[in-house]
PDB file of N, CA and C in Angstrom:
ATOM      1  N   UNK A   1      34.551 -38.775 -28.032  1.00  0.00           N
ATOM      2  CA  UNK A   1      34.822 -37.481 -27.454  1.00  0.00           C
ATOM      3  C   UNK A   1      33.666 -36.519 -27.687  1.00  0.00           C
ATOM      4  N   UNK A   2      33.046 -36.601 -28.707  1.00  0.00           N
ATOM      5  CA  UNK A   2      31.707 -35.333 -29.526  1.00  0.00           C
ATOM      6  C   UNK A   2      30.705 -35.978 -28.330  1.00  0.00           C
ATOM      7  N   UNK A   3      30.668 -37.065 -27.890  1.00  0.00           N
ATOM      8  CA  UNK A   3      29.716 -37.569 -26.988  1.00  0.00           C
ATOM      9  C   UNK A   3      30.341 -37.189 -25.905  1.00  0.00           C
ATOM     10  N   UNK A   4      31.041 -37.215 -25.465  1.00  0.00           N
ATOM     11  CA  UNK A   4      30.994 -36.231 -23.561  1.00  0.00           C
ATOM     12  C   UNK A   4      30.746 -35.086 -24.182  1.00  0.00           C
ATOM     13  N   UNK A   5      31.326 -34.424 -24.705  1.00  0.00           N
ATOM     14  CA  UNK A   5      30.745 -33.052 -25.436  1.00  0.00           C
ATOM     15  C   UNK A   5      29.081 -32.804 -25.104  1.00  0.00           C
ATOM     16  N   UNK A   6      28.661 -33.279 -25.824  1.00  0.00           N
ATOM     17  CA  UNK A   6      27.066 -33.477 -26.137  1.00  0.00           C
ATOM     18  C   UNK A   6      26.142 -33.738 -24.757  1.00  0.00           C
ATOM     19  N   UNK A   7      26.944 -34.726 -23.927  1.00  0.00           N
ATOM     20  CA  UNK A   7      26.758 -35.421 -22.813  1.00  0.00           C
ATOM     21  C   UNK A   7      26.346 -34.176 -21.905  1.00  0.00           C
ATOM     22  N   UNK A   8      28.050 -33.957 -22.035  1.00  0.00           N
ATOM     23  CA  UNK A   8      28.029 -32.507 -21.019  1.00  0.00           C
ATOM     24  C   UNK A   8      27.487 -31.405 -21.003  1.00  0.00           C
ATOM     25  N   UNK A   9      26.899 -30.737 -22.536  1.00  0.00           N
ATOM     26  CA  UNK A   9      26.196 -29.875 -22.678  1.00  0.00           C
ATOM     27  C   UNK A   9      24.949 -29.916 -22.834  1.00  0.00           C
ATOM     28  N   UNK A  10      24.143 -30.972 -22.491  1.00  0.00           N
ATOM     29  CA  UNK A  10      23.063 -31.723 -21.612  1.00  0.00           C
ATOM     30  C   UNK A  10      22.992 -31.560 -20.568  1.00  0.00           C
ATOM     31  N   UNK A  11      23.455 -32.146 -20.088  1.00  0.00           N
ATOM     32  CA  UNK A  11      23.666 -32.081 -18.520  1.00  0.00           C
ATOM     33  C   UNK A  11      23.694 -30.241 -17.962  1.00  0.00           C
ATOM     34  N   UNK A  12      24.222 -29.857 -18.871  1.00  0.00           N
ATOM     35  CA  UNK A  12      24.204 -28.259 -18.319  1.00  0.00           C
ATOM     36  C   UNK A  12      23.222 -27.475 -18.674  1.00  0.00           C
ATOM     37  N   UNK A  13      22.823 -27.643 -19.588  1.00  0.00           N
ATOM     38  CA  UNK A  13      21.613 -27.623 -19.653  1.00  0.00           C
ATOM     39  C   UNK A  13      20.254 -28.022 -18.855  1.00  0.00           C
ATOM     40  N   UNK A  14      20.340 -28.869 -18.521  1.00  0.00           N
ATOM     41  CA  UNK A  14      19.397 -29.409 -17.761  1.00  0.00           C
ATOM     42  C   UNK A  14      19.521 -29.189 -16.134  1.00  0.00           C
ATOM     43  N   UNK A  15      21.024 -28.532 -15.794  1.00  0.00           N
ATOM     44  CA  UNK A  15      21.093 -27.762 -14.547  1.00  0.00           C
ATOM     45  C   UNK A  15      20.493 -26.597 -14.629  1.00  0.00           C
ATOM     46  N   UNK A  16      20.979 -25.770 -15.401  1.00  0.00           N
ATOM     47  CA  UNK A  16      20.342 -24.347 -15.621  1.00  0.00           C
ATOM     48  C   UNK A  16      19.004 -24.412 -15.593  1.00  0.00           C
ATOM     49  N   UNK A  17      18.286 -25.295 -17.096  1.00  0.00           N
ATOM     50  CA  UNK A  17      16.793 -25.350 -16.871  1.00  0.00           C
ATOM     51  C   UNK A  17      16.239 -25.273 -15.646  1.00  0.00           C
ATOM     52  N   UNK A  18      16.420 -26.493 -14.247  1.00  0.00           N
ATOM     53  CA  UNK A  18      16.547 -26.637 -13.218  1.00  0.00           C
ATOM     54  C   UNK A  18      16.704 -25.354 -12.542  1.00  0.00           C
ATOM     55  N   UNK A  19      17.601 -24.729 -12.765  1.00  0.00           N
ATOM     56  CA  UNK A  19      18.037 -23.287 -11.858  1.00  0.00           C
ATOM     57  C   UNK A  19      16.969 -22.238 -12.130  1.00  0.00           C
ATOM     58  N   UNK A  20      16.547 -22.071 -13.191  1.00  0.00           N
ATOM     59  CA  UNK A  20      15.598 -21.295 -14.234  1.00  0.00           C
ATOM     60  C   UNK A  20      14.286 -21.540 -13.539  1.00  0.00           C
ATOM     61  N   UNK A  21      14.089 -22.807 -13.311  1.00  0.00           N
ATOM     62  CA  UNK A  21      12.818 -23.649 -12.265  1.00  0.00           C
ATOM     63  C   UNK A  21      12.358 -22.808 -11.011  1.00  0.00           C
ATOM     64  N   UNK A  22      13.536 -22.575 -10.290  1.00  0.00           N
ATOM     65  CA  UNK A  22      13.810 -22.902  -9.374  1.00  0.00           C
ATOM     66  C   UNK A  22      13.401 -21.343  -8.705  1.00  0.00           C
ATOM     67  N   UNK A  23      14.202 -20.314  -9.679  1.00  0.00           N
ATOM     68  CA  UNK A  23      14.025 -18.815  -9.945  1.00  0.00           C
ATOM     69  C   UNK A  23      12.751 -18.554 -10.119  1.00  0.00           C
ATOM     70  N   UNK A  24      12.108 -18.984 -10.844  1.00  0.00           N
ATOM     71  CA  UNK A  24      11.008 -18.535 -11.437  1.00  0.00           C
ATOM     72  C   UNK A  24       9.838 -18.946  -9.827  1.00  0.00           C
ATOM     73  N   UNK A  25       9.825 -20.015  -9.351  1.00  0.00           N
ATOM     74  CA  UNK A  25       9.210 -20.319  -8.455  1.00  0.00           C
ATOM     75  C   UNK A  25       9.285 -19.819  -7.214  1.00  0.00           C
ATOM     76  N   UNK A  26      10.269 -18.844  -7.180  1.00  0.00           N
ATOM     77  CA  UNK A  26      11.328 -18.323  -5.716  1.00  0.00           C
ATOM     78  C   UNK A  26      10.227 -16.510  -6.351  1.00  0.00           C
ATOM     79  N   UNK A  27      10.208 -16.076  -7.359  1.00  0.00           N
ATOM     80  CA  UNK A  27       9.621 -14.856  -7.714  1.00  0.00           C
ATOM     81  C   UNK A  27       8.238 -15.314  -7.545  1.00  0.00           C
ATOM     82  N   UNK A  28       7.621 -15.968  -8.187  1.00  0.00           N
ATOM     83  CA  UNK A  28       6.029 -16.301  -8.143  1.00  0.00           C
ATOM     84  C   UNK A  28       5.382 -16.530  -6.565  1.00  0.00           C
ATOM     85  N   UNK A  29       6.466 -16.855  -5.793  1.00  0.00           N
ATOM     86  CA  UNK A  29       5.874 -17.541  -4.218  1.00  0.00           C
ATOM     87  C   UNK A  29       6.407 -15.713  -3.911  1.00  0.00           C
ATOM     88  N   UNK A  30       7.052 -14.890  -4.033  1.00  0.00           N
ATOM     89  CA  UNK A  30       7.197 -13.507  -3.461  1.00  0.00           C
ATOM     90  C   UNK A  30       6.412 -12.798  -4.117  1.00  0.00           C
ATOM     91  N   UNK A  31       5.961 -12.787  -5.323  1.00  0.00           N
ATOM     92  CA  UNK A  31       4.736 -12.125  -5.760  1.00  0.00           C
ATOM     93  C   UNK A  31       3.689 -12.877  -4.915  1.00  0.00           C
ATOM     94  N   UNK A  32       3.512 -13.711  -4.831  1.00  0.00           N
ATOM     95  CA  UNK A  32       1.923 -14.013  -3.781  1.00  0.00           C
ATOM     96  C   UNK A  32       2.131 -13.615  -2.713  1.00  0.00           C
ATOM     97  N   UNK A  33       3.416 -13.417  -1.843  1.00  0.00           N
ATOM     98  CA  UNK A  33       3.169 -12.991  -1.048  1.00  0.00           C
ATOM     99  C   UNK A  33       2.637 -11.718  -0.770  1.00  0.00           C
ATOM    100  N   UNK A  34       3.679 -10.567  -1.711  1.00  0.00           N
ATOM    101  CA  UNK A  34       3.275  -9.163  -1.896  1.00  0.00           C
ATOM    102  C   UNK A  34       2.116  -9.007  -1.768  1.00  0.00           C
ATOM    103  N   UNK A  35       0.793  -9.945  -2.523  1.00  0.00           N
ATOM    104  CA  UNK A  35      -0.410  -9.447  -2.896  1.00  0.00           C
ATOM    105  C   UNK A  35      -1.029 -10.203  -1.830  1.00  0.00           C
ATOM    106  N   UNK A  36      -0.675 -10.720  -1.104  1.00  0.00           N
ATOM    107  CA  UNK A  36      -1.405 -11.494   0.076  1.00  0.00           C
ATOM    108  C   UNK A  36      -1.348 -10.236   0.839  1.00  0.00           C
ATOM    109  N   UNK A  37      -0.333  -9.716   1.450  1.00  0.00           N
ATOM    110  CA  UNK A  37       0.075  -8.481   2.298  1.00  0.00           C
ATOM    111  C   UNK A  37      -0.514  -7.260   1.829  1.00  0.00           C
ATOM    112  N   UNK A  38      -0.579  -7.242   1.077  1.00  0.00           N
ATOM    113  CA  UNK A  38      -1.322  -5.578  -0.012  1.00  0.00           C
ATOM    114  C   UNK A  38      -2.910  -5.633   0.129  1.00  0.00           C
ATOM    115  N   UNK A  39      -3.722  -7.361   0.098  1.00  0.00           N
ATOM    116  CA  UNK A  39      -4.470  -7.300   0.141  1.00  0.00           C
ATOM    117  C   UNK A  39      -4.935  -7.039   1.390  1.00  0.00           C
ATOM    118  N   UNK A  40      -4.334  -7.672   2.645  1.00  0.00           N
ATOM    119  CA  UNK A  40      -4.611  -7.461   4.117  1.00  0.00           C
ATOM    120  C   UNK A  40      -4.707  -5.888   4.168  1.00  0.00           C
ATOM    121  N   UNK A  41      -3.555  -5.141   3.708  1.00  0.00           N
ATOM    122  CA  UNK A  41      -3.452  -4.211   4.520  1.00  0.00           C
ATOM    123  C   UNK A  41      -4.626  -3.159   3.956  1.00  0.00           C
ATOM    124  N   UNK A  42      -5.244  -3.507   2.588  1.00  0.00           N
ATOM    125  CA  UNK A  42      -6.078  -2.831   2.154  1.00  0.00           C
ATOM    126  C   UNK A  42      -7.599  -3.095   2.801  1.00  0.00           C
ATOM    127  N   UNK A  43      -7.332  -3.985   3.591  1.00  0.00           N
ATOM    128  CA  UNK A  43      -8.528  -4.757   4.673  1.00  0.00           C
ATOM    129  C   UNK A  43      -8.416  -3.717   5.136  1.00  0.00           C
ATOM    130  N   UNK A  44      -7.073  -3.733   6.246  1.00  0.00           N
ATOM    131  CA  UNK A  44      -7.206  -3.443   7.249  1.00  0.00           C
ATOM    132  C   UNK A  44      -7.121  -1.726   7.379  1.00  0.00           C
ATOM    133  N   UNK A  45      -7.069  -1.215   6.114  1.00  0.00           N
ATOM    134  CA  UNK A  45      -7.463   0.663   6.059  1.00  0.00           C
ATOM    135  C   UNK A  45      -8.777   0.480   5.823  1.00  0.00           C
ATOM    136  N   UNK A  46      -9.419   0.063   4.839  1.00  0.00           N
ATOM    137  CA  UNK A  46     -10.851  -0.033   4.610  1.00  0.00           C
ATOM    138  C   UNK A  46     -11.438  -0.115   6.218  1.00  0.00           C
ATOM    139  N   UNK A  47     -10.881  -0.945   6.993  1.00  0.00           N
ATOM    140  CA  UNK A  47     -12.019  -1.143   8.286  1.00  0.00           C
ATOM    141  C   UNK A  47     -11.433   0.293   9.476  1.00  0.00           C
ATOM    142  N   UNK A  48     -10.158   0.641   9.147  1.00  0.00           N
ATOM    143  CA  UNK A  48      -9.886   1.482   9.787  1.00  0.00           C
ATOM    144  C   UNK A  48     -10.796   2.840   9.605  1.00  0.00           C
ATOM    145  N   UNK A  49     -10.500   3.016   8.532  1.00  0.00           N
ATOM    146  CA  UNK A  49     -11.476   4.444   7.666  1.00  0.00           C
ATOM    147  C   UNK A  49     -12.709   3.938   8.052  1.00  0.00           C
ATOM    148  N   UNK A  50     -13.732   2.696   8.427  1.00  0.00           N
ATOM    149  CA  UNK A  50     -14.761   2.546   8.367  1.00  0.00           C
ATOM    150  C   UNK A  50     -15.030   3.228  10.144  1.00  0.00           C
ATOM    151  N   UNK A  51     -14.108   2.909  10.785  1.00  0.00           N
ATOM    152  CA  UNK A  51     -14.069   2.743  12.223  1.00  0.00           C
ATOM    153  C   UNK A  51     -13.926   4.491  12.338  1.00  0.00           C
ATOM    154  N   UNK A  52     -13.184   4.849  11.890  1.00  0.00           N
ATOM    155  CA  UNK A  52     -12.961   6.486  11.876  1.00  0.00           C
ATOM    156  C   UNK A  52     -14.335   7.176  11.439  1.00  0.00           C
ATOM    157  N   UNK A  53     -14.938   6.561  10.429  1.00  0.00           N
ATOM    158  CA  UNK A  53     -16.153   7.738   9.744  1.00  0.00           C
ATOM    159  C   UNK A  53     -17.391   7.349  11.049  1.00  0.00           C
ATOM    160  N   UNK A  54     -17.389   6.499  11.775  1.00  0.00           N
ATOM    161  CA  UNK A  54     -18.161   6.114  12.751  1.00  0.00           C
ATOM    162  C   UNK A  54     -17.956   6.762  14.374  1.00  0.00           C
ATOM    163  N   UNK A  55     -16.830   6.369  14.648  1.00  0.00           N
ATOM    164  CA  UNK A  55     -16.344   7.423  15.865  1.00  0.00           C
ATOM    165  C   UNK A  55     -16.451   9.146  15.607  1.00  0.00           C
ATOM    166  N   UNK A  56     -16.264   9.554  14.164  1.00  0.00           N
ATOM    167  CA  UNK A  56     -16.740  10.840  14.172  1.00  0.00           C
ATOM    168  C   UNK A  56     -17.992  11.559  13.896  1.00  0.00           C
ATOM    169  N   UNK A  57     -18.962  10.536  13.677  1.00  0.00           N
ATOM    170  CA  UNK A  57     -20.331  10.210  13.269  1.00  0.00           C
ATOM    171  C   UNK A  57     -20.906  10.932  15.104  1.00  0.00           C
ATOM    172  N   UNK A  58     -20.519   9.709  15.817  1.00  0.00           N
ATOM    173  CA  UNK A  58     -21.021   9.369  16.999  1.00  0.00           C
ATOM    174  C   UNK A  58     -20.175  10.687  17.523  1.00  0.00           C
ATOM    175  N   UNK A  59     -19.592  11.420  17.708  1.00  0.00           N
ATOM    176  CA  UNK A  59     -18.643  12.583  18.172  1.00  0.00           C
ATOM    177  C   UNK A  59     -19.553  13.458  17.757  1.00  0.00           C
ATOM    178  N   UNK A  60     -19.932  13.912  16.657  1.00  0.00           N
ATOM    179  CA  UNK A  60     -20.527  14.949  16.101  1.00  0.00           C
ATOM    180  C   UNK A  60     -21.900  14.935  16.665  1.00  0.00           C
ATOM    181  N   UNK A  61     -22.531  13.615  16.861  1.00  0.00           N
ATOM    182  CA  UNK A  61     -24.110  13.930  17.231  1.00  0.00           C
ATOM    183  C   UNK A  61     -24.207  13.968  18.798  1.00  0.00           C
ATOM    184  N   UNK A  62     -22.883  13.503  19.446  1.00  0.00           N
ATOM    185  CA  UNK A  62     -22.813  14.058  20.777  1.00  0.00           C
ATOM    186  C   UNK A  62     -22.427  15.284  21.217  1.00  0.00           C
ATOM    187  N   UNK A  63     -21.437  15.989  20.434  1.00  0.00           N
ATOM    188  CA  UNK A  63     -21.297  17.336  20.549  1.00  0.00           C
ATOM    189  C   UNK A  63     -21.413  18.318  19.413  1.00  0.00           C
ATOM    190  N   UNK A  64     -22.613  18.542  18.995  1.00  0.00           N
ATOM    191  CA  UNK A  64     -23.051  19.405  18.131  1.00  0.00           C
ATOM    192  C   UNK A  64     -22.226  21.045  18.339  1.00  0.00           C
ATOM    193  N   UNK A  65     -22.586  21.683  19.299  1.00  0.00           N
ATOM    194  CA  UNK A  65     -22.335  22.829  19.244  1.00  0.00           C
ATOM    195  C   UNK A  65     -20.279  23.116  19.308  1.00  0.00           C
ATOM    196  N   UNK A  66     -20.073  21.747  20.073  1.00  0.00           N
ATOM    197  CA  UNK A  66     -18.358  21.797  19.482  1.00  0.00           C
ATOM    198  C   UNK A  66     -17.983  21.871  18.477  1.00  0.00           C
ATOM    199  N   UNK A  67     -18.469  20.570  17.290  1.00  0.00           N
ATOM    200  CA  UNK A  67     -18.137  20.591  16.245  1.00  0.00           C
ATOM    201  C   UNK A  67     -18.107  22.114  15.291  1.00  0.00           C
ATOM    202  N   UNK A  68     -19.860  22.516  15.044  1.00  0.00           N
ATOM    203  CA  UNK A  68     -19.879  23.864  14.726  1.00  0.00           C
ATOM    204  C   UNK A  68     -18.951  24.857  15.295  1.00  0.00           C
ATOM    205  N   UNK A  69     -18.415  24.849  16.457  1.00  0.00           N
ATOM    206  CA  UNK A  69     -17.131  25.716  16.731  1.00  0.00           C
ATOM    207  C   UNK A  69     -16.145  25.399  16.522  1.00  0.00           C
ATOM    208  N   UNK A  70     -15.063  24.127  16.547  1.00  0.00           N
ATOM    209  CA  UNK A  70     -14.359  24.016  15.872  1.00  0.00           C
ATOM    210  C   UNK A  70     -14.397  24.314  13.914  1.00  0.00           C
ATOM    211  N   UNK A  71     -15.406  23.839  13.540  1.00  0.00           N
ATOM    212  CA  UNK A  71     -15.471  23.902  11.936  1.00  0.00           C
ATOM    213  C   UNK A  71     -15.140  25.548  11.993  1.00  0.00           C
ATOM    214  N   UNK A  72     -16.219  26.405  12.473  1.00  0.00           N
ATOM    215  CA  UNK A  72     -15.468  27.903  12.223  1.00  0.00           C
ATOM    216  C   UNK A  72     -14.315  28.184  12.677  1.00  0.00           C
ATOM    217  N   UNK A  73     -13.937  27.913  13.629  1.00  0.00           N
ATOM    218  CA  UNK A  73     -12.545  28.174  14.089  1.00  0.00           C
ATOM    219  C   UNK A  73     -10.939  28.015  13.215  1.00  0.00           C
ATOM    220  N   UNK A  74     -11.647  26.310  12.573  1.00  0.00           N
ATOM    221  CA  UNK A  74     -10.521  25.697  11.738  1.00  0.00           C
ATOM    222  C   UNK A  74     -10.491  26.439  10.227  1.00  0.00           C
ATOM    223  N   UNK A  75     -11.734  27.007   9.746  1.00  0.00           N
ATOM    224  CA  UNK A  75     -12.365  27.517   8.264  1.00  0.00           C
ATOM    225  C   UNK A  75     -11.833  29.068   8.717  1.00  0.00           C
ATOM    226  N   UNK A  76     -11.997  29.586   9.936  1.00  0.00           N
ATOM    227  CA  UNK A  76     -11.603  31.153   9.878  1.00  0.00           C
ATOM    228  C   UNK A  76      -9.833  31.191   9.506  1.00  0.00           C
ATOM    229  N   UNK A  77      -9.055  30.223  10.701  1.00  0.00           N
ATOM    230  CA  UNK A  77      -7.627  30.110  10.485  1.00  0.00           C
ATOM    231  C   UNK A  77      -6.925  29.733   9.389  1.00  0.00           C
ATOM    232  N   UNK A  78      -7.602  28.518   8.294  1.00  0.00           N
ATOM    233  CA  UNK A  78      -7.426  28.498   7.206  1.00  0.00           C
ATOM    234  C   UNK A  78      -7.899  29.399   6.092  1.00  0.00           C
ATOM    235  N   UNK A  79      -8.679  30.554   5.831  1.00  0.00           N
ATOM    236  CA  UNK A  79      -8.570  31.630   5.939  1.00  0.00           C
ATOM    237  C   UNK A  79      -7.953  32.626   5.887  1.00  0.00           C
ATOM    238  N   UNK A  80      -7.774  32.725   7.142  1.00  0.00           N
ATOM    239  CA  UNK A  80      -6.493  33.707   7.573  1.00  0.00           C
ATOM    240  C   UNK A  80      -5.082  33.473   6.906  1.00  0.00           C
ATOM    241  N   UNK A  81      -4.653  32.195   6.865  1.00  0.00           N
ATOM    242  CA  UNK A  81      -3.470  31.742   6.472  1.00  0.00           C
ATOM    243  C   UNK A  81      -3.731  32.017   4.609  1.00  0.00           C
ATOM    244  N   UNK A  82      -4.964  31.572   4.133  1.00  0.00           N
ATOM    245  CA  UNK A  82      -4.205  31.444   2.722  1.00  0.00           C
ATOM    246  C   UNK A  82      -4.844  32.896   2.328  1.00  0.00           C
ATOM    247  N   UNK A  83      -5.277  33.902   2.484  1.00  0.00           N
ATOM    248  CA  UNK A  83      -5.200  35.369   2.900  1.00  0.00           C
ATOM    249  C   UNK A  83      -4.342  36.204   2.597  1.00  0.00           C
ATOM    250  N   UNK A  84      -3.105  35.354   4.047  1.00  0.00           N
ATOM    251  CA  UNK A  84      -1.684  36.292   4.517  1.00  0.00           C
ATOM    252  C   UNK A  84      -0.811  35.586   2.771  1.00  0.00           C
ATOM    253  N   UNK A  85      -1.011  34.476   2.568  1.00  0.00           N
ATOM    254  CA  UNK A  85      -0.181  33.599   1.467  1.00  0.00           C
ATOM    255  C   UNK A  85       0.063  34.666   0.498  1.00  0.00           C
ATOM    256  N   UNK A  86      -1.351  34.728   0.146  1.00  0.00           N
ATOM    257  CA  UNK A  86      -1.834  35.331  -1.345  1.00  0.00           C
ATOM    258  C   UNK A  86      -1.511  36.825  -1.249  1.00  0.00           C
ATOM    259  N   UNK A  87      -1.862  37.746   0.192  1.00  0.00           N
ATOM    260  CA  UNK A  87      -1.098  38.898   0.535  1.00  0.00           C
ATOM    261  C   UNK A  87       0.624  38.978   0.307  1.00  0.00           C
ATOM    262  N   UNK A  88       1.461  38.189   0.433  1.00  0.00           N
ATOM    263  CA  UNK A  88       2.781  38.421   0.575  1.00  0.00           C
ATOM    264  C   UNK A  88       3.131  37.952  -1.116  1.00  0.00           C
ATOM    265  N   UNK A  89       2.463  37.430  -1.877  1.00  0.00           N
ATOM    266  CA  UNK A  89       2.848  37.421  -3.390  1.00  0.00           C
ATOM    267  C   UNK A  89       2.145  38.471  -3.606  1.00  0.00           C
TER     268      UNK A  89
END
């Protein structure tokens, strides 16, 4: 009888271990994935931001005298706004 006992708490053991296996390998394959995906997407801002500082590169040396008017335009209104802010405290 101490032997099915023993038997059996073997055996359950050695399911769980198994289950424990099984878990652990089910987290490790979703952590790689996470960092597979985290790494792409950190690709794919890096080339975005690269693509952005270039289109506004090429914007600016085609329209010089826009840019300089927008920049004052956007620097006077921001300005104005934190101005009125600092006026009403």
């Amino acid at each position: 009888m101490s032997q099915t006992v023993v038997e059996k708490t073997a055996q359950h053991i050695a399911e769980t271990a198994q289950q424990a296996s099984r878990a652990s390998s089910a987290v490790a394959d979703a952590i790689e994935d996470g960092v597979r995906v985290v790494r792409r997407t950190v690709k794919q801002s890096g080339d975005a931001a690269d693509e952005l500082l270039d289109d506004t590169t090429q914007r600016i040396q085609q329209h010089p005298a826009l840019t300089i008017a927008t920049a004052l335009a956007v620097g006077f209104a921001a300005g104005t706004l934190v101005g009125w802010m600092l006026k009403r405290r």
